[in-house]
N, C-alpha and C. Protein backbone atom coordinates (compact mmCIF):
# COMPACT_ATOMS: atom_id res chain seq x y z
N UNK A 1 -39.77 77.55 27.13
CA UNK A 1 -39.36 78.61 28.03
C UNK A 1 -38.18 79.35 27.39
N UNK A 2 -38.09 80.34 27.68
CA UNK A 2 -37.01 81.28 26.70
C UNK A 2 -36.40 82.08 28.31
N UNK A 3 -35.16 82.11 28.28
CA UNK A 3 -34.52 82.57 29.38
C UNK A 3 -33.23 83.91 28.92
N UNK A 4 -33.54 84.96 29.78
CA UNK A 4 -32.61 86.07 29.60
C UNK A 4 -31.22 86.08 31.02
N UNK A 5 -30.63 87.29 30.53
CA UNK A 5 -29.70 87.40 31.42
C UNK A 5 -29.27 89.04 31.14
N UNK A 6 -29.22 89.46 32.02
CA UNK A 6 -29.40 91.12 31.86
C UNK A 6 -28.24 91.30 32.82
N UNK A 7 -27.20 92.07 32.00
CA UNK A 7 -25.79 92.61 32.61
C UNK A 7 -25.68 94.26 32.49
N UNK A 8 -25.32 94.67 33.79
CA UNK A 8 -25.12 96.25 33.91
C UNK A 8 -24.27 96.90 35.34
N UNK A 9 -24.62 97.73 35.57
CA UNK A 9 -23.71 98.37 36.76
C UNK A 9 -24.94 98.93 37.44
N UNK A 10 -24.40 98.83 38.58
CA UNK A 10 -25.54 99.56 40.05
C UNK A 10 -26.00 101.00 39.34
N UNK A 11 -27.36 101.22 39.48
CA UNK A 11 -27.81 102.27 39.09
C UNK A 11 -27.95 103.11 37.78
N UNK A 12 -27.81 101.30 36.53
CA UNK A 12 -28.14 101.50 35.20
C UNK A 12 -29.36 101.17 35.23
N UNK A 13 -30.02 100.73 36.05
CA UNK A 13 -31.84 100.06 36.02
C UNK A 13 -31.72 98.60 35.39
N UNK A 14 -30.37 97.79 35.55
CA UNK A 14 -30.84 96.78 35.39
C UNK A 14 -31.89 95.90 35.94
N UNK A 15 -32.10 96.14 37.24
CA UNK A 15 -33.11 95.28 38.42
C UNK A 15 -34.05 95.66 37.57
N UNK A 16 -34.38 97.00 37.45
CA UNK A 16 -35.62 97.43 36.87
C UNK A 16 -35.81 97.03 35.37
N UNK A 17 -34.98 96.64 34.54
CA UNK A 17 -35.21 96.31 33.19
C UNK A 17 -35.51 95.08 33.62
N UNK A 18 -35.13 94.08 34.51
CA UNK A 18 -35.73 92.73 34.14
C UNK A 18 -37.12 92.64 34.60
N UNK A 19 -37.45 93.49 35.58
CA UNK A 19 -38.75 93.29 36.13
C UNK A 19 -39.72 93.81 35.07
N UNK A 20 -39.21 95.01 34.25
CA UNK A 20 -40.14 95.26 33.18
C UNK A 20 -39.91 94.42 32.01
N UNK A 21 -38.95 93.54 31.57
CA UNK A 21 -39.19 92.39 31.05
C UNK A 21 -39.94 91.49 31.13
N UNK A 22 -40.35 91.04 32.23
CA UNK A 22 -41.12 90.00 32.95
C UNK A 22 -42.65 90.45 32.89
N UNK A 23 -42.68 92.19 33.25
CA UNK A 23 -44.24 92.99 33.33
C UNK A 23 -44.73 92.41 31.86
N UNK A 24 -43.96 93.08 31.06
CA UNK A 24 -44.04 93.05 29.42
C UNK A 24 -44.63 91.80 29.00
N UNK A 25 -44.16 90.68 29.55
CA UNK A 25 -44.49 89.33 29.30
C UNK A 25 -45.60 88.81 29.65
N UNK A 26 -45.70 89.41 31.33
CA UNK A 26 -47.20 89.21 31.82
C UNK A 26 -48.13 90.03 30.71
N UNK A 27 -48.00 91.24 30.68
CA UNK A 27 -49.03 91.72 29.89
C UNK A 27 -49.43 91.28 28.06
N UNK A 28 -48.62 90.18 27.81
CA UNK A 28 -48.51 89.64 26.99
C UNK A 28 -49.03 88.29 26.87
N UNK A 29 -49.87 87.99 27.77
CA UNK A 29 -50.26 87.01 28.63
C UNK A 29 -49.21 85.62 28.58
N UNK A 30 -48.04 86.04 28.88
CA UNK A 30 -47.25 84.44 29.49
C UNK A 30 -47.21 84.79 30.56
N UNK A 31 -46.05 83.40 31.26
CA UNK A 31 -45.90 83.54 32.40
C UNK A 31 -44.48 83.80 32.44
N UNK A 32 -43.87 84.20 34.26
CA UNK A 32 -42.84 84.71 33.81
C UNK A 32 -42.04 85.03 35.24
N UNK A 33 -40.87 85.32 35.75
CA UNK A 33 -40.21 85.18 36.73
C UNK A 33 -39.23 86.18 36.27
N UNK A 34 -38.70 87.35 37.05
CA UNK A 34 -37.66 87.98 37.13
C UNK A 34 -36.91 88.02 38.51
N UNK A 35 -35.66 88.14 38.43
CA UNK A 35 -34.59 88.03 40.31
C UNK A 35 -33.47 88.14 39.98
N UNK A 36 -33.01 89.63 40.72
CA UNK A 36 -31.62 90.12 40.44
C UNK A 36 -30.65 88.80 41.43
N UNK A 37 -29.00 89.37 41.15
CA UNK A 37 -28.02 88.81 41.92
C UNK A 37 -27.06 90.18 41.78
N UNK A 38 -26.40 90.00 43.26
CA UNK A 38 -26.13 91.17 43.46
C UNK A 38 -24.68 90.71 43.88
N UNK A 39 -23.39 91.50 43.64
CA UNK A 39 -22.08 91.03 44.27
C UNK A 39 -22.22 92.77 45.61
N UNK A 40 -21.31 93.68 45.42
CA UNK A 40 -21.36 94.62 46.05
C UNK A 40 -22.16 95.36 45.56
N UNK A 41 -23.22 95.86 46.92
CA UNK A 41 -24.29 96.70 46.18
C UNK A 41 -24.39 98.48 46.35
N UNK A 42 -23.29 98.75 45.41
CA UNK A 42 -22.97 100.15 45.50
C UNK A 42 -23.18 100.63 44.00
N UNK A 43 -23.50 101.74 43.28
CA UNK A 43 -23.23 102.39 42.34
C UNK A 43 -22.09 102.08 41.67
N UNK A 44 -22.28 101.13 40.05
CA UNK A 44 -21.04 101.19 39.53
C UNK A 44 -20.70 99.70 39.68
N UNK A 45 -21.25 98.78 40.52
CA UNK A 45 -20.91 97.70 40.66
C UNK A 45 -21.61 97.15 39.58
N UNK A 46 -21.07 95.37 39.16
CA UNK A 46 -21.10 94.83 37.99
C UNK A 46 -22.50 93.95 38.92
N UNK A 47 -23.68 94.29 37.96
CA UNK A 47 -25.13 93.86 38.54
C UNK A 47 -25.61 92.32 37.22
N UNK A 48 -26.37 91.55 37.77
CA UNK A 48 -26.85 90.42 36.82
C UNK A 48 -28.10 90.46 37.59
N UNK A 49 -29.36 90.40 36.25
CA UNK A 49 -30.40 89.74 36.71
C UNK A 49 -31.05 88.64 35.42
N UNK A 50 -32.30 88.07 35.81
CA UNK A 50 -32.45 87.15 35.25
C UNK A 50 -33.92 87.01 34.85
N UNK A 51 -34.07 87.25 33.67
CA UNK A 51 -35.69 86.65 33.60
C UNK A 51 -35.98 85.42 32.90
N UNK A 52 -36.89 84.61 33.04
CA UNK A 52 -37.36 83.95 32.19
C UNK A 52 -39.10 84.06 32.22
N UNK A 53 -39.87 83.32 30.38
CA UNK A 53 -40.90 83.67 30.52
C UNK A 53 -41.26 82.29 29.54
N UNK A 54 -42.72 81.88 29.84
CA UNK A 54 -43.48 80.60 28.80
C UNK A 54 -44.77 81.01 28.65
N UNK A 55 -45.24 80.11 27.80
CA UNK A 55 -46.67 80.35 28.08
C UNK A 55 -47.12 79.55 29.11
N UNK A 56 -46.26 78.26 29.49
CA UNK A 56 -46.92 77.89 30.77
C UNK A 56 -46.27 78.01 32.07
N UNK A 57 -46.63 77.73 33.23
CA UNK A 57 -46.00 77.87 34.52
C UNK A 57 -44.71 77.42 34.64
N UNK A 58 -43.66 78.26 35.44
CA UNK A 58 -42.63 77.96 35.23
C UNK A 58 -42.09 76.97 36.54
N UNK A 59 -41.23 76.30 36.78
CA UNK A 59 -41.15 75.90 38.21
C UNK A 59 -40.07 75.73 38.35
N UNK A 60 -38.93 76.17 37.46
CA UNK A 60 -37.71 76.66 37.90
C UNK A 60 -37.08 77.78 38.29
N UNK A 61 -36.68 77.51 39.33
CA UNK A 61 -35.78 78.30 40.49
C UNK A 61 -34.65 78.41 40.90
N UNK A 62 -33.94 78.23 39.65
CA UNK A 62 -32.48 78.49 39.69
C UNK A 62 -31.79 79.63 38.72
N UNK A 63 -30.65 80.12 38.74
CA UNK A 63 -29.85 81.24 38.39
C UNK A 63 -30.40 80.69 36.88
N UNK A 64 -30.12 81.39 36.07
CA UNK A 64 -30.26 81.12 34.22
C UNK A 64 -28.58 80.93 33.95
N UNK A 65 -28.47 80.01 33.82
CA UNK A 65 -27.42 79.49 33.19
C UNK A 65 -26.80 79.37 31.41
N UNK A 66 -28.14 78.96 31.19
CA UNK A 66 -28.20 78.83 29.36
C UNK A 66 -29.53 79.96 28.79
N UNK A 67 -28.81 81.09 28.83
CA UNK A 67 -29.53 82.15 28.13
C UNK A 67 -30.13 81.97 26.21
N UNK A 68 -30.76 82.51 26.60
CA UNK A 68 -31.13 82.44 24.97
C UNK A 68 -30.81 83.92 24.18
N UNK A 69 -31.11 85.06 25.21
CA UNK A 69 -30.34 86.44 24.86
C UNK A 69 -30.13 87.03 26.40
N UNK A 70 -29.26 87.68 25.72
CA UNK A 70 -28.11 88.63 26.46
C UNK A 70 -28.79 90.20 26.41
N UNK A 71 -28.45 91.01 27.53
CA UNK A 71 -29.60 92.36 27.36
C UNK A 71 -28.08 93.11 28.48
N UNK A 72 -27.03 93.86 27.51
CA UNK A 72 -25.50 94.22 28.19
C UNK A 72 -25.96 95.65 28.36
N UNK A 73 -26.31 95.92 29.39
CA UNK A 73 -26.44 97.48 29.89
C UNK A 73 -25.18 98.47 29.50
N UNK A 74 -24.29 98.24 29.55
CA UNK A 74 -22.83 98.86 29.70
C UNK A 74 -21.58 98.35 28.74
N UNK A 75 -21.40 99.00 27.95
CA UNK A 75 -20.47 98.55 26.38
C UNK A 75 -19.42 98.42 27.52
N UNK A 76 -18.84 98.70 28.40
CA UNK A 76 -17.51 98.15 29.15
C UNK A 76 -17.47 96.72 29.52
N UNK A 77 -18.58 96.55 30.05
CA UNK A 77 -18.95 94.89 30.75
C UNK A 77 -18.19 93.91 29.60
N UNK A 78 -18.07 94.33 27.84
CA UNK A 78 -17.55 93.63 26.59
C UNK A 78 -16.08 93.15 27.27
N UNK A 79 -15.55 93.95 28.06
CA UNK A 79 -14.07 93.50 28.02
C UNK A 79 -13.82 92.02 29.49
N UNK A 80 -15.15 91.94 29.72
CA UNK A 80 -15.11 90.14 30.34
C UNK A 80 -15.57 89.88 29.60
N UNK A 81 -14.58 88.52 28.76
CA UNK A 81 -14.78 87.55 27.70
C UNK A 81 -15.72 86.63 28.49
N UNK A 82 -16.03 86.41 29.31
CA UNK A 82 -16.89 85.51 30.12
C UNK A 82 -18.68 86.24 29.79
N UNK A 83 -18.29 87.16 29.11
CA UNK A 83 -20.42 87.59 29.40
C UNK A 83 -20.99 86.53 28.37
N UNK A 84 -20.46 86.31 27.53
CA UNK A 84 -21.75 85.08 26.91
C UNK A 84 -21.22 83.79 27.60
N UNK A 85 -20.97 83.23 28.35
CA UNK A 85 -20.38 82.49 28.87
C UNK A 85 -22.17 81.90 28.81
N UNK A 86 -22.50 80.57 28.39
CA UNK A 86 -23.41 79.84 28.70
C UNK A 86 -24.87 80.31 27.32
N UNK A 87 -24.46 81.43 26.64
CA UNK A 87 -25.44 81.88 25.58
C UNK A 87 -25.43 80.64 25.14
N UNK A 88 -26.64 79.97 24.28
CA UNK A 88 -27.08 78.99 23.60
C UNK A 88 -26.73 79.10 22.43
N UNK A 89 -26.41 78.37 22.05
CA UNK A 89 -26.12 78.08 19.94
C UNK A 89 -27.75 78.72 19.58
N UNK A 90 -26.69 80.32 18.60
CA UNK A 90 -28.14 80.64 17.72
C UNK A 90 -28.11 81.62 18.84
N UNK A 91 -28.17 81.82 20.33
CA UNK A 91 -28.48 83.29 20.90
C UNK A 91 -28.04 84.41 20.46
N UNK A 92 -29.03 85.94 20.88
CA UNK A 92 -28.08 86.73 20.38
C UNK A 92 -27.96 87.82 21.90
N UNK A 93 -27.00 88.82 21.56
CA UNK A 93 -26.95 89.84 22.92
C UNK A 93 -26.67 91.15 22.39
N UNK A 94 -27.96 92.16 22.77
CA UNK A 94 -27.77 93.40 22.83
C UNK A 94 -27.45 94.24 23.17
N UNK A 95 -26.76 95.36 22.95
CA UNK A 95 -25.74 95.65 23.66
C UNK A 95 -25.92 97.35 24.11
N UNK A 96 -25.68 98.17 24.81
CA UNK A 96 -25.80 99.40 25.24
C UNK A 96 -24.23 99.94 24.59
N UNK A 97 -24.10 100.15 23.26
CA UNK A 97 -22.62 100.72 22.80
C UNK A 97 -22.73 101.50 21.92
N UNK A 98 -21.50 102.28 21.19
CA UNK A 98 -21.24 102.40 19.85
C UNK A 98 -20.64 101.80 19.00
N UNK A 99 -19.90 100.60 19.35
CA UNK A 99 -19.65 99.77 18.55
C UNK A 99 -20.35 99.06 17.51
N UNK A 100 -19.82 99.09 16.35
CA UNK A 100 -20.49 97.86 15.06
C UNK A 100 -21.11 96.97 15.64
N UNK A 101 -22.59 96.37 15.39
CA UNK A 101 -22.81 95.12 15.68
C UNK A 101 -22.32 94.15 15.19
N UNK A 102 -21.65 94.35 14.02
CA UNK A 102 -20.95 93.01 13.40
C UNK A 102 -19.28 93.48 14.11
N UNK A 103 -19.16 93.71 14.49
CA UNK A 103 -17.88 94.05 15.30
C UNK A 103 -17.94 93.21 17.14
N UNK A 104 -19.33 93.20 17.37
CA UNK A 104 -19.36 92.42 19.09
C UNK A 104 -19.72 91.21 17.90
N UNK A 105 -20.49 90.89 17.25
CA UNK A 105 -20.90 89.96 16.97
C UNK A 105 -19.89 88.74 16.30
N UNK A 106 -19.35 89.26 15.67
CA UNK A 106 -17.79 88.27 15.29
C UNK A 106 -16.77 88.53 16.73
N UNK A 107 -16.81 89.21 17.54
CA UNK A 107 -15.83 89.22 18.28
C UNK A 107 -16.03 88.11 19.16
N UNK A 108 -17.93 87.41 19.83
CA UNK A 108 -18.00 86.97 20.37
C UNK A 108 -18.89 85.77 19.96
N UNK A 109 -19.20 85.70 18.54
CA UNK A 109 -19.75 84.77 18.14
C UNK A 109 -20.71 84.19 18.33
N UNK A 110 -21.74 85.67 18.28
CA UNK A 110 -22.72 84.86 18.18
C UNK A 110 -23.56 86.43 17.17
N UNK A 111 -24.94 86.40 17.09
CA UNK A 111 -25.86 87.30 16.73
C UNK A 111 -25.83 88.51 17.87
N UNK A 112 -25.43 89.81 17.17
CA UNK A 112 -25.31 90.73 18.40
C UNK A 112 -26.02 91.95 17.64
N UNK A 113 -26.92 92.94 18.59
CA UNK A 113 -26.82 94.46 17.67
C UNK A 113 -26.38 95.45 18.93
N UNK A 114 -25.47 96.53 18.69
CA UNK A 114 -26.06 97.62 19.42
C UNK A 114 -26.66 98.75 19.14
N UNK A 115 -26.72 99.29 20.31
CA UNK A 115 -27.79 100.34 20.29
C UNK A 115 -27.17 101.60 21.13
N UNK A 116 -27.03 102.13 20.72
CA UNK A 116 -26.96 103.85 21.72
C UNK A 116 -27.96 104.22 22.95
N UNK A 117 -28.59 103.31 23.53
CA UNK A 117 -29.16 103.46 24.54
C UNK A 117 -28.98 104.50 25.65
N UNK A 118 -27.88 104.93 25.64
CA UNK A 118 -27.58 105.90 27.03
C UNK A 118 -27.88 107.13 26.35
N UNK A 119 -27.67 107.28 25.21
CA UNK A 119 -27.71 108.31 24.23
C UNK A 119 -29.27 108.94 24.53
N UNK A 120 -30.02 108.03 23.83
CA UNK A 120 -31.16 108.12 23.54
C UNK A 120 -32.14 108.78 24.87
N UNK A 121 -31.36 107.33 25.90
CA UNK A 121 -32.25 107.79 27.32
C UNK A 121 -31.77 109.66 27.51
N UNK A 122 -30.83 110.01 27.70
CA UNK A 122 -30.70 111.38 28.15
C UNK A 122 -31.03 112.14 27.68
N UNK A 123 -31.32 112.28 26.27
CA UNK A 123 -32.21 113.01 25.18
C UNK A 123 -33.84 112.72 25.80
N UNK A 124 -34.04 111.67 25.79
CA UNK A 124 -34.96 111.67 26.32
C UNK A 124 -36.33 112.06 27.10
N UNK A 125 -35.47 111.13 28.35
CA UNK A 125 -36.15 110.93 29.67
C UNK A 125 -34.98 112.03 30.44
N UNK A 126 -34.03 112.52 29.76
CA UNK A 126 -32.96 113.47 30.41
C UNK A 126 -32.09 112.79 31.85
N UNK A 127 -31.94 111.32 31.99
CA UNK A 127 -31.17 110.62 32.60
C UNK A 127 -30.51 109.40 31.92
N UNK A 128 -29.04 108.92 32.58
CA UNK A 128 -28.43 108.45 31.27
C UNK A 128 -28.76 106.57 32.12
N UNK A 129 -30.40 106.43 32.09
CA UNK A 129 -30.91 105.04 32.21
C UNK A 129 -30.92 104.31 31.49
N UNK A 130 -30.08 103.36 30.69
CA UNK A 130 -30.49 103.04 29.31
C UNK A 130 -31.69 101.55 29.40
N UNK A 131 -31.99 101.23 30.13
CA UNK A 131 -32.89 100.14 30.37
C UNK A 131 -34.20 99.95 29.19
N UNK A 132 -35.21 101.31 29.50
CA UNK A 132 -35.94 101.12 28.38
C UNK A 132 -35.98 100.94 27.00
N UNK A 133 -34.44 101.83 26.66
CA UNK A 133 -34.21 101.72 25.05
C UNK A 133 -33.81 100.21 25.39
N UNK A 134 -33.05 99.90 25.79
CA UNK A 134 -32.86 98.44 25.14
C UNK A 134 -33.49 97.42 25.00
N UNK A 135 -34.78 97.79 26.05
CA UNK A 135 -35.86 96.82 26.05
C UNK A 135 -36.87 96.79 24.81
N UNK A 136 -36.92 98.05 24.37
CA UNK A 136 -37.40 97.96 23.12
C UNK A 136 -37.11 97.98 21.85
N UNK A 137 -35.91 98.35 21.59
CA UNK A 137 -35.03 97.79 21.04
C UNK A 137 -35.21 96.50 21.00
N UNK A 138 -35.20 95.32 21.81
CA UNK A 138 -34.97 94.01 21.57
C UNK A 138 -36.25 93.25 21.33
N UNK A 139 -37.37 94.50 21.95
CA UNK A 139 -38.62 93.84 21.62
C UNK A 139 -39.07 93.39 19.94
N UNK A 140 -38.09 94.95 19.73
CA UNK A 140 -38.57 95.06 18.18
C UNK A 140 -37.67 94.02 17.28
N UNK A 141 -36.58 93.99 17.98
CA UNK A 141 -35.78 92.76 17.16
C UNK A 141 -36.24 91.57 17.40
N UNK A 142 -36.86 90.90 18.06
CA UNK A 142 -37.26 89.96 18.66
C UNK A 142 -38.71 89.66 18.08
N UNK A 143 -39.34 90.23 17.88
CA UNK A 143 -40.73 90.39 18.11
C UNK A 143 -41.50 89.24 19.02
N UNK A 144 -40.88 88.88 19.85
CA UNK A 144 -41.24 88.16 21.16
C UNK A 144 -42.48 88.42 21.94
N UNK A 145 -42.36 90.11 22.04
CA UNK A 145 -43.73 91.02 22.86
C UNK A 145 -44.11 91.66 22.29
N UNK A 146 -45.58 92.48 22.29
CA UNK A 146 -45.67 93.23 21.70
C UNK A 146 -45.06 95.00 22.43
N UNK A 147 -45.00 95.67 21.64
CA UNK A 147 -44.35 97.14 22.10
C UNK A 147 -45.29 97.69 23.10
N UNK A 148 -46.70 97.24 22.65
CA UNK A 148 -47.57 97.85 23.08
C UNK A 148 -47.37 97.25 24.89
N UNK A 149 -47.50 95.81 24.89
CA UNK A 149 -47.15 95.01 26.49
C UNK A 149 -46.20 96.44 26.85
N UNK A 150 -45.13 96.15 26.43
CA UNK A 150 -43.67 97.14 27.14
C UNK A 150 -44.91 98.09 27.77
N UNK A 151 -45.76 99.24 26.61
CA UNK A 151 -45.74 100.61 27.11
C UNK A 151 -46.67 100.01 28.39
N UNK A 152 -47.60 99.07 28.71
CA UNK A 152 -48.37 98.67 29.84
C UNK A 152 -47.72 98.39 30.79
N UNK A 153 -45.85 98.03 30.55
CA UNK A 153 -45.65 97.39 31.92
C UNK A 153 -44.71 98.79 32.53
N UNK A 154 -44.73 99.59 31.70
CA UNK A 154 -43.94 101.04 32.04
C UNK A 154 -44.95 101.56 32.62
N UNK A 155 -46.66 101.88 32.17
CA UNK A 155 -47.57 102.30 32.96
C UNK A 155 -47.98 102.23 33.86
N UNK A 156 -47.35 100.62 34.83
CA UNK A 156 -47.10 100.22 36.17
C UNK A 156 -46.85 100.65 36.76
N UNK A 157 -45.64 101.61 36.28
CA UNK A 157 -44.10 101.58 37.20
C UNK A 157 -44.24 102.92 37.26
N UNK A 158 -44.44 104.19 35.95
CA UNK A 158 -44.38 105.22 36.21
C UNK A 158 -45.81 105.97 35.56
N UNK A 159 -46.13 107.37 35.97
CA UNK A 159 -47.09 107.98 35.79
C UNK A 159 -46.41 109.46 35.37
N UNK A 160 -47.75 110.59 35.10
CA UNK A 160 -46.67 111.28 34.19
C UNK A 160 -46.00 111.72 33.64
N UNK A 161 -45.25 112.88 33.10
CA UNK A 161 -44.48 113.41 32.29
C UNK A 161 -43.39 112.38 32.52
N UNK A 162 -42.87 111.68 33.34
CA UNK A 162 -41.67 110.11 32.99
C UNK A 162 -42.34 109.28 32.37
N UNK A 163 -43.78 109.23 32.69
CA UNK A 163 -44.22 108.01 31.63
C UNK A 163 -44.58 108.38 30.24
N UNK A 164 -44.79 109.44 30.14
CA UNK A 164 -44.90 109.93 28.35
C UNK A 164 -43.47 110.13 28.04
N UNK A 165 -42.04 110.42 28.47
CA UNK A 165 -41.19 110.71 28.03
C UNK A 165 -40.53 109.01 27.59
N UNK A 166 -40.82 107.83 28.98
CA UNK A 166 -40.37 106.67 28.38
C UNK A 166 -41.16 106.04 27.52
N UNK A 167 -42.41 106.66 27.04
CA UNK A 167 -42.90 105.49 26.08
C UNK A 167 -42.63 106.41 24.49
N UNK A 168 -42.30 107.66 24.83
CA UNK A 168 -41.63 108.24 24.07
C UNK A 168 -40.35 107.25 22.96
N UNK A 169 -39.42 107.57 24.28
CA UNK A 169 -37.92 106.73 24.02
C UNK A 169 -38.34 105.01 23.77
N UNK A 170 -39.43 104.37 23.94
CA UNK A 170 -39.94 103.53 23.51
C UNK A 170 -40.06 103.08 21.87
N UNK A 171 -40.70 104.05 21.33
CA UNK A 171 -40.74 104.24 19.80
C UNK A 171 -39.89 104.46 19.38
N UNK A 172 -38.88 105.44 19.91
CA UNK A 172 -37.55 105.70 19.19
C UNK A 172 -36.64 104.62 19.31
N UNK A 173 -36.36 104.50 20.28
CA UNK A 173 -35.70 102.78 20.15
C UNK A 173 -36.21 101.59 19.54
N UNK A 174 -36.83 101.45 19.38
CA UNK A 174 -38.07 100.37 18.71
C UNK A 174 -37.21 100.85 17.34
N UNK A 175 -37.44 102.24 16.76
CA UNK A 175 -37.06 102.08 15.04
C UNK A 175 -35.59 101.83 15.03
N UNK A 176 -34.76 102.06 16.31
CA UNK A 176 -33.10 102.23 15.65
C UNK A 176 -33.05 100.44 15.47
N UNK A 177 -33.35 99.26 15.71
CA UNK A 177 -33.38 97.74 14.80
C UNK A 177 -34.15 97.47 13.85
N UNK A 178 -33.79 96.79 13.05
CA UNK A 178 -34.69 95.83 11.55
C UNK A 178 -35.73 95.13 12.68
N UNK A 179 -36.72 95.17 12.43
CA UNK A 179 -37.81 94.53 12.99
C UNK A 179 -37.68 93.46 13.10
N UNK A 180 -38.25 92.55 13.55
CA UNK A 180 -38.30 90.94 13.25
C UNK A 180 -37.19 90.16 12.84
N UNK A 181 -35.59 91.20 13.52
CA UNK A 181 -34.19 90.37 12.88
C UNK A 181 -34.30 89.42 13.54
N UNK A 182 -34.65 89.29 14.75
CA UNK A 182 -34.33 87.63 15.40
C UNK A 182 -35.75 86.94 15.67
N UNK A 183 -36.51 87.42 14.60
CA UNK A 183 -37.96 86.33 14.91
C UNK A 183 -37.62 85.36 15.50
N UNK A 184 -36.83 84.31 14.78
CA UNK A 184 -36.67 82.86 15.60
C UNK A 184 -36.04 82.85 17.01
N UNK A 185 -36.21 82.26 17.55
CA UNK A 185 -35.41 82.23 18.96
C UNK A 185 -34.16 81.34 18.86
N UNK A 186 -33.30 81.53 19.70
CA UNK A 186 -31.96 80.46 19.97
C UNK A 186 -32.81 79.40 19.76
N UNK A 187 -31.79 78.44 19.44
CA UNK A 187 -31.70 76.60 19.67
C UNK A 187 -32.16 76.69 20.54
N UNK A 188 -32.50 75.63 21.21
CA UNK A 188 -32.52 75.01 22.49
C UNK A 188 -31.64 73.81 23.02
């Protein structure tokens, strides 16, 4: 089982990035569980959700504690030293910034890249959502899913001129990582 943890602010689409994490997975044929946690639920508030996915049935039902990657909606969220709090030896966390990846990545010790995600989305999809770039983005670093799952579990959700513009920003995010940098997964 490989377990995420997705950090952002009210009305970055985190809820919605984990659920299309989870789509992605289904259409990838595993199995798979996504469920936000919410503190104040206003715009701007500090949001966590959680996916995990296997190839077999999952039957845990608790918060994700020991992530294997990190999916940071918001380069501010960096200044709680607590966000990898529980990452696994060997995880890595992607990040929505302009910062160096070897700059979060020695800062917090572990495997990190970012990505310009907000960038990308508003060029885009012309809203500053960064959810999809980072999802593919990490797909492509990961090679966990295929890109192709992602564009099926976006075809769910939206129909078109948003759905040709995000599977658009799909490809383009997909090339800004080295492919296959984190083939392996965290320890366990």
């Amino acid at each position: 089982m490989i377990e995420y943890r997705i950090h952002g602010r009210g009305g970055q689409g985190s809820v919605a990035a984990a659920y299309l994490l989870a789509t992605t997975a289904f259409h990838a044929g595993q199995m798979c569980q996504a469920f936000p946690s919410f503190g104040a639920e206003r715009r701007g508030a500090p949001v966590t959700a959680f996916v995990r996915t296997d190839e077999k049935p999952i039957r845990l039902r608790a918060q994700v504690r020991a992530p294997h990657y990190l999916i940071i909606q918001d380069g501010t969220l960096l200044q709680d030293a607590g966000i990898t709090a529980g990452l696994r030896p060997g995880g890595g966390m992607i990040v929505n910034t302009t910062l160096p990846s070897e700059e979060i990545a020695e800062r917090f010790g572990c495997r990190a890249l970012s990505v310009r995600a907000t960038e990308m989305a508003v060029e885009a999809i012309g809203r500053p959502i960064p959810n999809t770039a980072l999802l593919a983005a990490f797909l492509s670093a990961t090679g966990l899913f295929p890109i192709d799952s992602l564009n099926a579990a976006l075809r769910d959700r939206f129909t078109g001129d948003m759905l040709e513009r995000n599977i658009g920003l799909v490809d383009q995010a997909a090339k800004t990582v080295e492919r296959d940098i984190w083939k392996e997964p965290a320890n366990a």
